[in-house]
Protein backbone atom coordinates (compact mmCIF):
# COMPACT_ATOMS: atom_id res chain seq x y z
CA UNK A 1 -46.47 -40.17 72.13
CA UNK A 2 -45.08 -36.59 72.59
CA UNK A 3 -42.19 -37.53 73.94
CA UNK A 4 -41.02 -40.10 71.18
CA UNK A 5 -42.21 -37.12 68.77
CA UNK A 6 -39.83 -34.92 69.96
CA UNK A 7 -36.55 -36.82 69.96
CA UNK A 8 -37.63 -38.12 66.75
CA UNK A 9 -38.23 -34.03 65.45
CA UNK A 10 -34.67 -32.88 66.79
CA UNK A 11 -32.85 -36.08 65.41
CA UNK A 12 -34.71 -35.11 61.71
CA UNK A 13 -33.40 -31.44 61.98
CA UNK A 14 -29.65 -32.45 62.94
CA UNK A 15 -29.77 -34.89 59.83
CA UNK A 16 -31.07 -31.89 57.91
CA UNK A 17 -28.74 -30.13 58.82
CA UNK A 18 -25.89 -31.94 58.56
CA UNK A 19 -27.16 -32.61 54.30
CA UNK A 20 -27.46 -28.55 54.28
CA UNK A 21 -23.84 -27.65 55.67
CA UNK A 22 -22.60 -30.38 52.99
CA UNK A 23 -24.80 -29.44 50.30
CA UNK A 24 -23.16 -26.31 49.90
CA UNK A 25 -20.55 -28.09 47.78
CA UNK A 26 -16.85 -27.94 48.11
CA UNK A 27 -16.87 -25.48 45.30
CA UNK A 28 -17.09 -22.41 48.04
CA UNK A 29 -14.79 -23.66 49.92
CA UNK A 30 -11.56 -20.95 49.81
CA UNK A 31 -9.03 -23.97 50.35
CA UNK A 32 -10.75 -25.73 47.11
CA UNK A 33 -10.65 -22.77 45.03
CA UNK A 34 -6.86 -22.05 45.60
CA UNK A 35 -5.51 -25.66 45.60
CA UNK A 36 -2.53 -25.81 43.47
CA UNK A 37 -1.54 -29.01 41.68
CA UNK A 38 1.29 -30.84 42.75
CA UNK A 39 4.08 -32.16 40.80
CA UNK A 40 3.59 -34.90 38.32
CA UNK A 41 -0.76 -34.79 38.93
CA UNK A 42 -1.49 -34.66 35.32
CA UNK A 43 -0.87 -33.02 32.34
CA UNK A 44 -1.18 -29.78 34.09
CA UNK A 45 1.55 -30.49 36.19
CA UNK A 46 4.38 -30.78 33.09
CA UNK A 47 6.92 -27.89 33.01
CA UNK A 48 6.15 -25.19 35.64
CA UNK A 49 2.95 -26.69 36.15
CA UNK A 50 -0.44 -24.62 36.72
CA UNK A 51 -1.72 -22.77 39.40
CA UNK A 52 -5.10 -21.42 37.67
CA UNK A 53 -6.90 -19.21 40.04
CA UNK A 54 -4.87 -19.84 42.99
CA UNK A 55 -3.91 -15.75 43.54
CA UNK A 56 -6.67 -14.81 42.26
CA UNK A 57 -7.86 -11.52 44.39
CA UNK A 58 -11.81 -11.67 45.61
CA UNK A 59 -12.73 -9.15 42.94
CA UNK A 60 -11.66 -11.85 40.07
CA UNK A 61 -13.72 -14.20 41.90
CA UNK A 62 -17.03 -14.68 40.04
CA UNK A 63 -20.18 -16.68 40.58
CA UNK A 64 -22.13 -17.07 37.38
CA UNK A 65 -25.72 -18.23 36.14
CA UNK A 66 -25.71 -18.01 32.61
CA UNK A 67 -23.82 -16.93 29.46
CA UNK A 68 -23.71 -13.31 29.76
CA UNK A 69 -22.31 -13.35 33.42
CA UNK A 70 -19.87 -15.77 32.25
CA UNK A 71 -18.48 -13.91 29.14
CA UNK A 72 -18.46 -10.59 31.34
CA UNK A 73 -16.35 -13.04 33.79
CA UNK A 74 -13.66 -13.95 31.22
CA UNK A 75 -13.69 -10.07 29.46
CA UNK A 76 -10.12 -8.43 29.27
CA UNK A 77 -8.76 -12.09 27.72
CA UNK A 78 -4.85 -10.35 27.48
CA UNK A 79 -5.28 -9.80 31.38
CA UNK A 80 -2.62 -12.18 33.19
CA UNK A 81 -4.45 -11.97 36.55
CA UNK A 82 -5.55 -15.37 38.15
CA UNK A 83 -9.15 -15.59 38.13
CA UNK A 84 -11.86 -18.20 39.74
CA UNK A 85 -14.76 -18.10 37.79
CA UNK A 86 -17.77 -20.57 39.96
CA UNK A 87 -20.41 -21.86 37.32
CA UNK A 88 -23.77 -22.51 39.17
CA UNK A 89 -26.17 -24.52 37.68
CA UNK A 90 -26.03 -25.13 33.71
CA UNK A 91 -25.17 -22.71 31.44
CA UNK A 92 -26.80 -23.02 27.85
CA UNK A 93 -24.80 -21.30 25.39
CA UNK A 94 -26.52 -21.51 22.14
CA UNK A 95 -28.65 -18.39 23.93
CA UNK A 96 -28.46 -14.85 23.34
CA UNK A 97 -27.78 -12.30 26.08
CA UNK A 98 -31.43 -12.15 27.07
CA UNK A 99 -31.29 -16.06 27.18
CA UNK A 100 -33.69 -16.65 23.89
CA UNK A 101 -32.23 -19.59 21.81
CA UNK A 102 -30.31 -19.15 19.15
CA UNK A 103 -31.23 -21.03 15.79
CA UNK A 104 -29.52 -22.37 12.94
CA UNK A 105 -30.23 -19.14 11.14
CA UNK A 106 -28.63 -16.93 13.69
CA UNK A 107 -25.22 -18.71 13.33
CA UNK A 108 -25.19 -18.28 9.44
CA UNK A 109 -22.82 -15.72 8.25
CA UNK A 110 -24.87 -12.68 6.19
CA UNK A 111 -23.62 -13.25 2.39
């Protein structure tokens, strides 16, 4: 019994890991990040085309969680410099900074 067991073990670990190295989503992945669109791929492609964050330097490379980190991440709007901003998860936006939901109330304009 042991030694079916143990075949069985290792093959359940390579699957694993195989899932894990895959599961880290082709969002990370420098070559993703930097692709540039080639001619005549959609709309983004008309005129001189787009190449978003494709030069963008590591420091305007941001990972973000919620709304704060990803209003910090777009800060400086007249800035020209490429920039890859990574959204993890969801981000819900009708939050404040400390994440507490906003209401109806807190969109109405005083007056």
């Amino acid at each position: 019994m042991k030694k079916i067991l143990i075949p069985i073990g290792l093959f359940i670990a390579l699957i694993i890991g195989v899932i894990m190295s895959f599961s880290r989503g082709s969002a990370e992945s420098p070559t993703f990040m930097r692709e540039v669109l080639p001619k005549q791929d959609g709309f983004a492609s008309v005129g001189n085309g787009t190449t978003g964050g494709a030069n963008a330097t590591e420091q305007n490379v941001f990972k973000v969680t919620n709304k704060k980190e990803f209003v910090a991440a777009l800060k400086n709007r007249k800035n020209t410099d490429s920039k890859i901003v990574l959204v993890y998860g969801t981000i819900d936006f009708d939050t404040d900074d400390t994440g507490k939901s906003l209401t109806m109330k807190d969109y109405m304009a005083d007056g």
